[in-house]
Protein backbone atom coordinates (compact mmCIF):
# COMPACT_ATOMS: atom_id res chain seq x y z
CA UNK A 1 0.00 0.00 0.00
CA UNK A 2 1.20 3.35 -0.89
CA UNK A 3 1.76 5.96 1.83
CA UNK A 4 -1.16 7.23 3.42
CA UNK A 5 -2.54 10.62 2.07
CA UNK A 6 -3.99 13.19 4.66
CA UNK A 7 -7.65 12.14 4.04
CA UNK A 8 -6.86 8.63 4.97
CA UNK A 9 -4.45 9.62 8.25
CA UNK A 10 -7.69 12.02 9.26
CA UNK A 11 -9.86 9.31 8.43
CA UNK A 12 -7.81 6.93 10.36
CA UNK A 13 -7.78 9.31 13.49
CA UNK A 14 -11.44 9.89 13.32
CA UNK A 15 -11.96 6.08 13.61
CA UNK A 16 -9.76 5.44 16.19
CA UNK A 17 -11.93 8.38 18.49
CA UNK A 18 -14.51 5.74 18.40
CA UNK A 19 -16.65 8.11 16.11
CA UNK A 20 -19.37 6.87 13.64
CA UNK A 21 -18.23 7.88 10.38
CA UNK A 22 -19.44 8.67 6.76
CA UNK A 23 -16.66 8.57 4.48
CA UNK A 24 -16.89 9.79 0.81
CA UNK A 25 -14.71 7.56 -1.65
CA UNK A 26 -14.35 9.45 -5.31
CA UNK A 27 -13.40 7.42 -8.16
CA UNK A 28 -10.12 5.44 -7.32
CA UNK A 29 -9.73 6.91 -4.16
CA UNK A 30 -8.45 3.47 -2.40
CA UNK A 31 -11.92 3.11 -0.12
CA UNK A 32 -11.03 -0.56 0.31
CA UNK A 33 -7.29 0.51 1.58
CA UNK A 34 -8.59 2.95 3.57
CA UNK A 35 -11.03 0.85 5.41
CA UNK A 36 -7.56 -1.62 5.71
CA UNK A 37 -5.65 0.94 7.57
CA UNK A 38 -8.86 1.33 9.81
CA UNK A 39 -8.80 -2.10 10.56
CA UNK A 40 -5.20 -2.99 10.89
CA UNK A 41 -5.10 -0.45 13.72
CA UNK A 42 -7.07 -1.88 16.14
CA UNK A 43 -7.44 -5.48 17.80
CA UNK A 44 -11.38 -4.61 18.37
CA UNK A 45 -13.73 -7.47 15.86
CA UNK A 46 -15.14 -6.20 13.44
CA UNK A 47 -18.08 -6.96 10.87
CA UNK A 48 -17.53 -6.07 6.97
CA UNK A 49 -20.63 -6.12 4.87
CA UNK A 50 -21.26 -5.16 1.11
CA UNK A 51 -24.50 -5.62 -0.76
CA UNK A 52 -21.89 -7.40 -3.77
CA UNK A 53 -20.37 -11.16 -3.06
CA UNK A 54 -17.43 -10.48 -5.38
CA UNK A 55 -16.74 -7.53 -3.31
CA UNK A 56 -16.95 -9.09 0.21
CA UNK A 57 -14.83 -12.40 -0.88
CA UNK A 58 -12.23 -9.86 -2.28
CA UNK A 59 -12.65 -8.17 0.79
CA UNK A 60 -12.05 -11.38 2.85
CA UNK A 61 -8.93 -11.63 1.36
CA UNK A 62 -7.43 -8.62 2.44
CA UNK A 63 -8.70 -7.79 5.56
CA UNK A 64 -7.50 -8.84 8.79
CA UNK A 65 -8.82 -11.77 10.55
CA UNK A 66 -10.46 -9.49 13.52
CA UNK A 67 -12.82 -8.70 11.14
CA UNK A 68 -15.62 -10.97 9.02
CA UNK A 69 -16.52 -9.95 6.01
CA UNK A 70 -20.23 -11.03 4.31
CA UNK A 71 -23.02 -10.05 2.58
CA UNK A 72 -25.72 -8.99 4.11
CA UNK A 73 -27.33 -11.80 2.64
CA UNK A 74 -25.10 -14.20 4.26
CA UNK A 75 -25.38 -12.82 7.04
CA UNK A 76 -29.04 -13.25 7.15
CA UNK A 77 -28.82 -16.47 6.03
CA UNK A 78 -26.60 -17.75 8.70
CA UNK A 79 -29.14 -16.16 11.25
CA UNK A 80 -32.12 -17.33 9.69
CA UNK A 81 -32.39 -18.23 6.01
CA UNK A 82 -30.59 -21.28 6.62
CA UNK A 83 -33.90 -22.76 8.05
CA UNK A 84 -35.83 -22.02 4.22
CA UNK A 85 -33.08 -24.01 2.74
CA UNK A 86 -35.55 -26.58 0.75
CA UNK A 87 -37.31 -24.33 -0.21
CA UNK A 88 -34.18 -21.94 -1.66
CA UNK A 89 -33.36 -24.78 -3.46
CA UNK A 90 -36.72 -25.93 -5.06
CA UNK A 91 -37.00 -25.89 -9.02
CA UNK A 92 -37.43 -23.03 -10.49
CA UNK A 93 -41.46 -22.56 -11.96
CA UNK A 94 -42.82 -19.99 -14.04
CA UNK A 95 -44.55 -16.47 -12.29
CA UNK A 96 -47.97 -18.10 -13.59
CA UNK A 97 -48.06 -21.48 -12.00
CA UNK A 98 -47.59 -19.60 -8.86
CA UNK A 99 -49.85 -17.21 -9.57
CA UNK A 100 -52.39 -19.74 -10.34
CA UNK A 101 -51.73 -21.18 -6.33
CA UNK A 102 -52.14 -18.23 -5.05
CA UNK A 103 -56.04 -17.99 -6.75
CA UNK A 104 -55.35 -15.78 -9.49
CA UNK A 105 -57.17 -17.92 -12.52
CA UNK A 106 -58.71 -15.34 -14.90
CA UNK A 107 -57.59 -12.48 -16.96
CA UNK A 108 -59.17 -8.77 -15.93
CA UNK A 109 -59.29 -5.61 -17.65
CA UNK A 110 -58.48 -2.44 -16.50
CA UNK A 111 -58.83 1.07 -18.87
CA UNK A 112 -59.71 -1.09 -21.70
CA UNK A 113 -56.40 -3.27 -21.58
CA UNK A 114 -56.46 -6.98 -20.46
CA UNK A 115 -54.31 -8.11 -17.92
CA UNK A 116 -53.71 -11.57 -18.28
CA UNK A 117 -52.90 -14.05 -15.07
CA UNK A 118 -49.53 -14.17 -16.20
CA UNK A 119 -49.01 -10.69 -15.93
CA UNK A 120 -50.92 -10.33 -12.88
CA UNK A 121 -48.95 -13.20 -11.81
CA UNK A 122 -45.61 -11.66 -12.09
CA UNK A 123 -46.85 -8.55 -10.78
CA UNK A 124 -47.73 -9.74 -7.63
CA UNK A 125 -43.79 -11.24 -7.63
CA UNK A 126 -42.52 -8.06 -8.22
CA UNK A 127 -44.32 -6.57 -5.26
CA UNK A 128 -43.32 -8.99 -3.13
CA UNK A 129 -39.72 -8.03 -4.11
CA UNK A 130 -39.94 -4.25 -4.25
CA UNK A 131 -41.34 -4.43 -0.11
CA UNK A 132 -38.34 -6.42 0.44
CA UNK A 133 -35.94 -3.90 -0.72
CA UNK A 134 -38.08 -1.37 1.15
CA UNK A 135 -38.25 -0.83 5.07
CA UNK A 136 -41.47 -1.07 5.69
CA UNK A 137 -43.18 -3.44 8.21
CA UNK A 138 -46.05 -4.29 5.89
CA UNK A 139 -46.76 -4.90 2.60
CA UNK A 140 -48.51 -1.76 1.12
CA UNK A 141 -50.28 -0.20 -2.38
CA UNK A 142 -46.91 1.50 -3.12
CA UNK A 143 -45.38 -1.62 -3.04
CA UNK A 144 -47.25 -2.38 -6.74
CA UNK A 145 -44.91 -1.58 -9.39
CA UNK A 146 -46.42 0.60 -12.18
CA UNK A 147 -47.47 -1.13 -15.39
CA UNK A 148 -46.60 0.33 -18.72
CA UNK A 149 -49.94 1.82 -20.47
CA UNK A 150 -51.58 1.68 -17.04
CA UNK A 151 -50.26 5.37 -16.74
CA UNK A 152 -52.96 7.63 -14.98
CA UNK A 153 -52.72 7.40 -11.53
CA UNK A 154 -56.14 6.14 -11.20
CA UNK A 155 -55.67 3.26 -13.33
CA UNK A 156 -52.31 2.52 -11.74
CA UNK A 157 -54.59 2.52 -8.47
CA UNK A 158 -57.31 -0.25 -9.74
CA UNK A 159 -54.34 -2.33 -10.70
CA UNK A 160 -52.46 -1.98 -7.67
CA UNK A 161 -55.85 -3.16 -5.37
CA UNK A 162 -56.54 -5.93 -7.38
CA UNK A 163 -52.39 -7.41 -6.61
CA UNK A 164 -52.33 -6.25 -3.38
CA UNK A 165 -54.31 -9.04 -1.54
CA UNK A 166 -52.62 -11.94 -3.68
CA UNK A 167 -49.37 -10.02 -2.80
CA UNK A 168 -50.53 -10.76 0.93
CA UNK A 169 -51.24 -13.80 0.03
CA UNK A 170 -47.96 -14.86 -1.22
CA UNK A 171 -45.96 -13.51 1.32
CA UNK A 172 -47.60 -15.41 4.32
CA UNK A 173 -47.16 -18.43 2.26
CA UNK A 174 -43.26 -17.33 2.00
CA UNK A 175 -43.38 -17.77 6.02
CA UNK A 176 -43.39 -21.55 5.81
CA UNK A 177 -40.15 -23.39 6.18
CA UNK A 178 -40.88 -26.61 4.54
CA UNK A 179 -43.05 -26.10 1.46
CA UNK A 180 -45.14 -23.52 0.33
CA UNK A 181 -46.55 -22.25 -3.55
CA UNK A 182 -44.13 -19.39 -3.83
CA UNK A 183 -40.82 -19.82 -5.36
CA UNK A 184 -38.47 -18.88 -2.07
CA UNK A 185 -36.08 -16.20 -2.99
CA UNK A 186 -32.38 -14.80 -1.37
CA UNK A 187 -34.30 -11.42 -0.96
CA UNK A 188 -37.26 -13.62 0.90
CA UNK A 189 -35.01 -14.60 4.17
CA UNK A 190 -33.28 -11.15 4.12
CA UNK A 191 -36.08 -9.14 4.46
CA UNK A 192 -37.59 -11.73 7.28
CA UNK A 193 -34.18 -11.36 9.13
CA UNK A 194 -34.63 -7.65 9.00
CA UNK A 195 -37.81 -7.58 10.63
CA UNK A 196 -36.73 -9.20 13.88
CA UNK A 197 -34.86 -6.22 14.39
CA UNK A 198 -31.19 -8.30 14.94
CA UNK A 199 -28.31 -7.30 16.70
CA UNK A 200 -24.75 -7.46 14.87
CA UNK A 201 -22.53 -8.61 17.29
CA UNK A 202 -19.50 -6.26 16.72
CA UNK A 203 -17.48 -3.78 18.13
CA UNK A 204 -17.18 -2.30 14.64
CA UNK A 205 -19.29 -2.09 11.30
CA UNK A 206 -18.15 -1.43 8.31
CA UNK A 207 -20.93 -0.73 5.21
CA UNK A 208 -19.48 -0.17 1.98
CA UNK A 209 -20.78 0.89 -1.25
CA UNK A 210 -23.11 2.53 0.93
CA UNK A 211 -24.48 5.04 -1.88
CA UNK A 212 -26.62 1.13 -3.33
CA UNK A 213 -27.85 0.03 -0.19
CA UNK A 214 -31.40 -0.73 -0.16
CA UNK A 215 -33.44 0.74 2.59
CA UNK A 216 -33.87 -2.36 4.11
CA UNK A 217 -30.30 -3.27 5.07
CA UNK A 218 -29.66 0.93 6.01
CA UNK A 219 -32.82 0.27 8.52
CA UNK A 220 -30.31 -2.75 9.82
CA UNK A 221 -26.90 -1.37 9.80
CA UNK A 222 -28.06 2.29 11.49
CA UNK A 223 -30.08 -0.13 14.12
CA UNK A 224 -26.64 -0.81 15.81
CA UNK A 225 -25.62 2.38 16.31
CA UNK A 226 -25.63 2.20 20.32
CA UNK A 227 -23.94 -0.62 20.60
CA UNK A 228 -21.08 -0.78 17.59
CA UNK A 229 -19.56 2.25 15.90
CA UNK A 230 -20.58 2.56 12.67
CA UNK A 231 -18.19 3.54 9.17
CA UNK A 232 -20.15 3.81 5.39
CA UNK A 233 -18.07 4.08 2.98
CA UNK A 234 -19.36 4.96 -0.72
CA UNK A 235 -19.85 8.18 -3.11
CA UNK A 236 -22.79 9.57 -3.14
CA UNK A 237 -22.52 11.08 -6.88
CA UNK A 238 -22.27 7.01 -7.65
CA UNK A 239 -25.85 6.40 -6.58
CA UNK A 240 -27.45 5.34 -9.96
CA UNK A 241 -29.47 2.50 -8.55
CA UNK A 242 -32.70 4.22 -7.12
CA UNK A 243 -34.89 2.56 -9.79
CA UNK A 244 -34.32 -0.68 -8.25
CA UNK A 245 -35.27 0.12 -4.93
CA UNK A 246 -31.57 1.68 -3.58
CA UNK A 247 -31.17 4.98 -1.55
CA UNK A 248 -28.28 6.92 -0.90
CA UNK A 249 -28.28 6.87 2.98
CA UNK A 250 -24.42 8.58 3.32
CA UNK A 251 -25.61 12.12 2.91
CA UNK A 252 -28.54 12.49 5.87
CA UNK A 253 -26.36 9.78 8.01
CA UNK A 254 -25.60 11.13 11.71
CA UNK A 255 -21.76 10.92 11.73
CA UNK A 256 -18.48 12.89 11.25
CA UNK A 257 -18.35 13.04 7.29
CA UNK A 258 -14.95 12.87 5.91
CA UNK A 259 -14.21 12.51 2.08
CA UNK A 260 -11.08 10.78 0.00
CA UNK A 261 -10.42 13.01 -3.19
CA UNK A 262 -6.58 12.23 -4.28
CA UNK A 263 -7.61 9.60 -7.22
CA UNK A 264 -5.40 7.05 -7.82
CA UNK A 265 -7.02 5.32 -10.68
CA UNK A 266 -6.12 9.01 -12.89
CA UNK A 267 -4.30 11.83 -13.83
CA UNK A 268 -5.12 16.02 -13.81
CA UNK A 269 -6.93 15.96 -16.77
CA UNK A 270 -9.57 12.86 -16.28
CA UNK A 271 -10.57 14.46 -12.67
CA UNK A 272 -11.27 17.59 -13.95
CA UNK A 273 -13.96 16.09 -16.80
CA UNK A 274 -15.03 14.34 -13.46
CA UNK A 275 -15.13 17.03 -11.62
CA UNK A 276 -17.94 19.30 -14.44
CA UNK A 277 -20.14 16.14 -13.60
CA UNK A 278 -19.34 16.18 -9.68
CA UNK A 279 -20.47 19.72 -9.90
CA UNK A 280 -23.86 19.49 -12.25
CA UNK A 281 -24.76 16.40 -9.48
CA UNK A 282 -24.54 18.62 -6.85
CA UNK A 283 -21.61 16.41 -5.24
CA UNK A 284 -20.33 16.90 -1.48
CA UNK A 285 -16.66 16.11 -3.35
CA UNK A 286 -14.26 16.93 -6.00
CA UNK A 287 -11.23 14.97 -7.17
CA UNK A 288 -7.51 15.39 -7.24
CA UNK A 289 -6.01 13.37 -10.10
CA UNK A 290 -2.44 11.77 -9.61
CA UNK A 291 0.35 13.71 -11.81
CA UNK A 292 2.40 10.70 -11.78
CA UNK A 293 -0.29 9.04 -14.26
CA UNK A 294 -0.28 9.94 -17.74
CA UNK A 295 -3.75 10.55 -18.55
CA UNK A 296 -5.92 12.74 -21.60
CA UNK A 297 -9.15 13.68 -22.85
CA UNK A 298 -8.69 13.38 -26.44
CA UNK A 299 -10.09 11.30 -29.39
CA UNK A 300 -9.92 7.43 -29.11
CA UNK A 301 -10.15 5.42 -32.46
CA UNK A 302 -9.74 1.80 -30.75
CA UNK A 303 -11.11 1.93 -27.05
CA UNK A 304 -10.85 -1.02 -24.68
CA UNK A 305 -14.14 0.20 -23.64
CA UNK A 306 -17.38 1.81 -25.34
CA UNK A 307 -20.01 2.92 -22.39
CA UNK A 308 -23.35 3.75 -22.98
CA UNK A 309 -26.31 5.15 -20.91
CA UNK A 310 -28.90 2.16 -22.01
CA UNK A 311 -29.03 -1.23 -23.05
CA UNK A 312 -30.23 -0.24 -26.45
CA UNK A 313 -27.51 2.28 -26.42
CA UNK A 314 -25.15 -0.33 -25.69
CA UNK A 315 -26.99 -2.56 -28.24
CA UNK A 316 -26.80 -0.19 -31.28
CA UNK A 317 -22.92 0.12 -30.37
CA UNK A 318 -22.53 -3.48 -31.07
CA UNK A 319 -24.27 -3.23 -34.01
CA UNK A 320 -21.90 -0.85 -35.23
CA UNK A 321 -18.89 -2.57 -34.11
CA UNK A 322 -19.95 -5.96 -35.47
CA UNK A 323 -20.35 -4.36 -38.74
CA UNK A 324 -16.88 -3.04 -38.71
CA UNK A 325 -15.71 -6.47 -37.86
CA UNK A 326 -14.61 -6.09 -34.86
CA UNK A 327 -14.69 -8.93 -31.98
CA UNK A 328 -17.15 -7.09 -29.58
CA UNK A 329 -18.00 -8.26 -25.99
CA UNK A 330 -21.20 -6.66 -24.13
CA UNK A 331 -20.89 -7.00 -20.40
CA UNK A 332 -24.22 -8.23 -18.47
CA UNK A 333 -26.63 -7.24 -21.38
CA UNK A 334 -27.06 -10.03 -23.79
CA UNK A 335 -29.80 -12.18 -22.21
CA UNK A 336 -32.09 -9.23 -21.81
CA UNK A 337 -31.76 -7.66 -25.32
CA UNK A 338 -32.17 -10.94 -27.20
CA UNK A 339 -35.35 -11.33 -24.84
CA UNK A 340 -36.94 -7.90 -25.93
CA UNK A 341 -35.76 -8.95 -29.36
CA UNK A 342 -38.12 -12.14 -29.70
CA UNK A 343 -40.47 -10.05 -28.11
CA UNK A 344 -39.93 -7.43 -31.20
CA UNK A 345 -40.61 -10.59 -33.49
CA UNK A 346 -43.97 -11.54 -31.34
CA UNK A 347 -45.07 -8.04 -31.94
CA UNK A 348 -44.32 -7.91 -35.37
CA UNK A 349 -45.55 -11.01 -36.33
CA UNK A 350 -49.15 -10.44 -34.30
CA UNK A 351 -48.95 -12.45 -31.49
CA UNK A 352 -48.98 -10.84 -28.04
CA UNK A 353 -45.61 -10.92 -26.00
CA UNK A 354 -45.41 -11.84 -22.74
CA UNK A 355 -42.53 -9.29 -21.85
CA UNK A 356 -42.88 -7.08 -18.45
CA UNK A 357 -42.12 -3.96 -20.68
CA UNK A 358 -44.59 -4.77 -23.66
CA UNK A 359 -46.71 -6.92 -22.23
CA UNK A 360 -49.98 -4.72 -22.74
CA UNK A 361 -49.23 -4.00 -26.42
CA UNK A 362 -51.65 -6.04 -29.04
CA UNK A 363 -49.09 -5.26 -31.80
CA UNK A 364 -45.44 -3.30 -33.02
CA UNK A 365 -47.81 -0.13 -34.25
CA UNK A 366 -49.09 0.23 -31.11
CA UNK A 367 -45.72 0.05 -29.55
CA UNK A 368 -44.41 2.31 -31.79
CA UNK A 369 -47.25 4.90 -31.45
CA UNK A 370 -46.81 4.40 -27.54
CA UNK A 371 -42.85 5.24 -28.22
CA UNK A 372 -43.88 8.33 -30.35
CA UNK A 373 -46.76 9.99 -28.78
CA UNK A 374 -47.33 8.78 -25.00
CA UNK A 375 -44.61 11.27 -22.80
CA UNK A 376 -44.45 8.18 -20.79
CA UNK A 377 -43.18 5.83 -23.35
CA UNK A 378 -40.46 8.08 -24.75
CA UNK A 379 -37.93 6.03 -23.41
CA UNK A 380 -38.49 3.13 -25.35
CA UNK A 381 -38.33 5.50 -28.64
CA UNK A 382 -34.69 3.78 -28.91
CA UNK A 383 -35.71 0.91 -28.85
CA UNK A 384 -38.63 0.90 -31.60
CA UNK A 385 -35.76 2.57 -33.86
CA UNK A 386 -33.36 -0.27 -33.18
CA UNK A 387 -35.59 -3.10 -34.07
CA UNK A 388 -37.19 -0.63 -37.55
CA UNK A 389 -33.04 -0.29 -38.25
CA UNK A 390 -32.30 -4.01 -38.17
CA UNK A 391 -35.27 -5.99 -37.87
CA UNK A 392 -35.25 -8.32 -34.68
CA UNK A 393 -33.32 -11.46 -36.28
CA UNK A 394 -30.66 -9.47 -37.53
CA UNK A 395 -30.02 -7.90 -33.41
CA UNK A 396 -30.61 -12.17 -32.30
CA UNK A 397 -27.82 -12.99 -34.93
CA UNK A 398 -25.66 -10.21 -33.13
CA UNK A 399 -26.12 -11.56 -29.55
CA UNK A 400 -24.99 -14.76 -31.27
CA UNK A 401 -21.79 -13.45 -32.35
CA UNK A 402 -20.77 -11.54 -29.14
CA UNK A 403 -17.55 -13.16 -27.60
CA UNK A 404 -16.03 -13.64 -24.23
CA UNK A 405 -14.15 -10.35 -22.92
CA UNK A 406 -11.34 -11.95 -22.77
CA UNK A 407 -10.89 -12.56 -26.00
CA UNK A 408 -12.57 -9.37 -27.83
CA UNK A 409 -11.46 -6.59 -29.05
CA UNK A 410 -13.25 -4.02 -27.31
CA UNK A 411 -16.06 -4.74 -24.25
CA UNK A 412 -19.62 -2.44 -24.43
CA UNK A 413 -21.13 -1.96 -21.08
CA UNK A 414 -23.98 0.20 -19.77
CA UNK A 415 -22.60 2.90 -17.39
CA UNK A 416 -24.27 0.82 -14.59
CA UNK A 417 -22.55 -2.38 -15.60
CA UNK A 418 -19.60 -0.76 -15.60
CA UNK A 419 -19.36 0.31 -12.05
CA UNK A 420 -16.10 -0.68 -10.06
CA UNK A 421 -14.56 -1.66 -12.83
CA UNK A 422 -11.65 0.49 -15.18
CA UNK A 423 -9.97 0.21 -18.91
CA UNK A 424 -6.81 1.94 -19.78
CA UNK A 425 -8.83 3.97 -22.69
CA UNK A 426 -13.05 4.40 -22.45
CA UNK A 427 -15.04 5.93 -25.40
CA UNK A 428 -18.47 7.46 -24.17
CA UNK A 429 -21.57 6.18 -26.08
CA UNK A 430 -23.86 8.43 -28.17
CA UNK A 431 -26.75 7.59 -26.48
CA UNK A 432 -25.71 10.11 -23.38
CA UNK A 433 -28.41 12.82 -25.15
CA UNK A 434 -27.31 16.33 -24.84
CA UNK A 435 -30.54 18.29 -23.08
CA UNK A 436 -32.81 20.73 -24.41
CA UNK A 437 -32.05 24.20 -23.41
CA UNK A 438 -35.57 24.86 -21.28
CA UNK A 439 -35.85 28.42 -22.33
CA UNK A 440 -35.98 28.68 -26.08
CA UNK A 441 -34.95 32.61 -25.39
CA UNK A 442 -32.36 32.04 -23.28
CA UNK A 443 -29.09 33.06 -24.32
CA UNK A 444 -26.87 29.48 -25.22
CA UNK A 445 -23.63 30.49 -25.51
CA UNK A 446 -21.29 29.70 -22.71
CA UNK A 447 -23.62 27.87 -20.54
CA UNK A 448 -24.28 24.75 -19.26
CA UNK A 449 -27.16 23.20 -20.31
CA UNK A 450 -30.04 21.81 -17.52
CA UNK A 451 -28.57 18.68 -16.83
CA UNK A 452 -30.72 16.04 -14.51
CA UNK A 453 -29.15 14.51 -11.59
CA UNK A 454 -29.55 11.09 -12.34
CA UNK A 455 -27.94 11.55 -15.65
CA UNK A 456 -25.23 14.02 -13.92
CA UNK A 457 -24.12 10.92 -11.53
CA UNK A 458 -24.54 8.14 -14.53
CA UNK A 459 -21.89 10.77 -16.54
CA UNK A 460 -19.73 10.47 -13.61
CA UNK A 461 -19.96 6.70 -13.38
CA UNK A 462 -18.50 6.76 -17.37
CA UNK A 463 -15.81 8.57 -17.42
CA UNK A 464 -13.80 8.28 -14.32
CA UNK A 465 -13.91 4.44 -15.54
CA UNK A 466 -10.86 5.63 -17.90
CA UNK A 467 -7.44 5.09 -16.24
CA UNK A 468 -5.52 6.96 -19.44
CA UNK A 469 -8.02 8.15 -22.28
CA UNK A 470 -11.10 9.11 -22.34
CA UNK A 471 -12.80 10.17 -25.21
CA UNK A 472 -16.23 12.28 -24.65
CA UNK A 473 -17.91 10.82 -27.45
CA UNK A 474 -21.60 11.60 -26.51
CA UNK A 475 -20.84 13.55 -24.10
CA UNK A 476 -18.78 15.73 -25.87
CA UNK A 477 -21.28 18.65 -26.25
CA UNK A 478 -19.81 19.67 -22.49
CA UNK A 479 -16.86 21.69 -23.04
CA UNK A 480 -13.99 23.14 -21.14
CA UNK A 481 -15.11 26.46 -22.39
CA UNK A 482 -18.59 26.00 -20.16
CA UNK A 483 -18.95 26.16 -16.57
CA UNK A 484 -19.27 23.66 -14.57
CA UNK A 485 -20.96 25.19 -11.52
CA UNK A 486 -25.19 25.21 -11.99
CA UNK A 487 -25.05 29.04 -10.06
């Protein structure tokens, strides 16, 4: 480990006062050697957790042995998921057949759409799942994910009482060691560990990649504060998971905050393109690079790495690249886009699809009137055009050509996929739009457009995953020239 900065001898100091602490971790700021030094100083036991198990078993391995390092999930499971192991490990069965258990036999309409069982089926999952994630004590309507073309809130409000009681339903079934109708999930035991309000038996806790953590395992970890002295670590501007159910909990959290900003992972030049996004997200930080690294924000004609902001982004990259014949991995993203690529074909050819996204569209035109009129189907405009580009067997015959990272030529990634992890050059996608200036008589030159917060911290995410290139690509429309501070 290299000497210590300032930061991390502060940090250090601040731990050893017995202080609960909120430490913000920039891009390549050594988090996981800083919580090292924390640990290496002291012969108190402490717990390690992380939401990731790549993470913690990396973690394992370089922490000393005073202190365990898990999952939350593990965790739970050696307190009390162990005892749903039969069930865990049940065959899998489709949303329906469980839906069908649970009472839910015929299809219902709602604003003139149909809802079939199996939708209503998988709905009621998906409930199940999002008050999992959530810290509440009892299932409740919010809990009811919305349902594309059920868009007005009073439709969304029909559809969410008629899941509701088979939501109910399926999680008092979930309660039953031995057998039940339900398939038994990871998430399942977690949240059921959670509500017997446990005690971690530590001197120390250690939370990292705080800035994803679900509110149910915050509602856990802050739940030991009189007893164990408590350190997240994260970055707030990283917190691109909130669709899924994750909160940043760092910023509000009761403790000295302390930040690491000397990046290791960069040079000058990098942290100052992170820094215009650090600023438009409203960040508590801004980063140092290191001098010693050569590093550049220039043009890139071969990256390592293409990012993009969606998995149709990412999609239409590969399309490219494939056609320049070039050996193209995508990271994470292959299943799902040949999935709403048959679904394409279902649509196309007249059949209904039974796809979460499309599953209320009779046919492609009414997809693609949804895309192009409906406000709240204009992000699956991309999409439409993708499919009307190539045709859905010619984006299946892609998928089937992607290769192993290891042996292509460059890897696409979403932003998202690409988190915690670098490439020595990164090209930004196109698919990072540049924003409409909201006051057509506004002056344009020399400002910055309105730039939203989420995509402010996904912009972030992309380019400090360059360790010695970076070329702007999409995202080139931000200059130098503009500034970077929103007042």
């Amino acid at each position: 480990m290299h000497t210590p900065t300032p930061e991390q001898v502060h940090a250090a100091d601040t731990f050893r006062s017995g202080q609960h602490l909120a430490l913000q971790a920039g891009a390549g700021t050594g988090k996981t050697s800083t919580l090292r030094l924390l640990a290496a100083d002291t012969q108190r036991r402490g717990r390690y957790m992380a939401f990731n198990k790549d993470i913690a078993r990396d973690a394992a391995a370089r922490f000393p042995s005073t202190v365990q390092c898990r999952t939350a999930h593990a965790t739970a499971f050696a307190a009390l998921g162990h005892r749903y192991a039969d069930r865990l490990n049940s065959p899998r069965q489709p949303a329906w057949k469980a839906g069908q258990a649970l009472g839910i036999l015929h299809p219902t309409r709602i604003a003139g759409h149909e809802i079939s069982q199996r939708t209503l089926s998988h709905n009621v999952l998906r409930t199940v799942t999002r008050f999992c994630h959530s810290a509440d004590s009892v299932l409740a309507r919010h809990h009811v994910p919305s349902l594309r073309g059920l868009d007005a809130p009073a439709d969304h409000r029909q559809f969410a009482e008629l899941v509701l009681p088979f939501a109910i339903k399926a999680w008092a079934d979930l309660q039953h060691p031995g057998h039940g109708m339900v398939r038994f999930e990871h998430d399942h035991y977690l949240k059921m560990w959670a509500l017997t309000e446990p005690t971690i038996e530590a001197d120390f806790l250690f939370l990292d990649e705080a800035q994803d953590t679900n509110p149910v395992l915050e509602q856990v970890f802050t739940a030991q504060r009189n007893h164990a002295q408590l350190v997240m670590v994260g970055d707030s501007a990283q917190a691109i998971y909130g669709w899924r159910g994750a909160a940043d909990v760092m910023t509000g959290f009761d403790a000295e905050q302390l930040t690491l900003t000397r990046s290791f992972r960069f040079g000058p030049q990098i942290a100052d393109e992170a820094n215009r996004w650090l600023a438009l997200a409203d960040a508590p930080i801004r980063l140092t690079g290191t001098t010693g690294i050569r590093a550049e924000v220039s043009s890139v004609d071969h990256p390592d790495a293409v990012l993009c902001r969606t998995n149709i982004g990412a999609m239409t990259e590969v399309m490219r690249l494939l056609g320049d014949g070039h050996r193209v991995a995508l990271t994470r993203g292959s299943h799902q886009l040949a999935q709403l690529a048959v679904s394409a074909r279902d649509l196309k050819e007249g059949r209904r699809t039974h796809h979460p996204e499309l599953v209320l569209f009779a046919s492609w035109g009414d997809l693609q009137d949804y895309a192009a009129f409906d406000p709240a189907g204009r992000d699956l405009q991309p999409f439409v055009d993708l499919v009307d580009t190539y045709g859905p067997d010619a984006i299946l015959a892609a998928v089937s050509q992607l290769a192993e990272e290891a042996h292509a030529d460059v890897t696409v990634s979403t932003a998202h996929k690409a988190k915690g992890r670098e490439w020595p050059t990164v090209r930004i996608g196109n698919d990072f739009p540049q924003p409409k200036d909201t006051d057509p008589g506004a002056p344009t030159a020399g400002q910055t457009p309105e730039v939203s917060n989420t995509d402010a911290r996904l912009a972030y995410v992309a380019v400090t995953r360059a360790r010695h290139r970076l070329d702007l690509g999409g995202l080139a429309w931000t200059t130098p020239a503009q500034p970077t501070e929103s007042g």
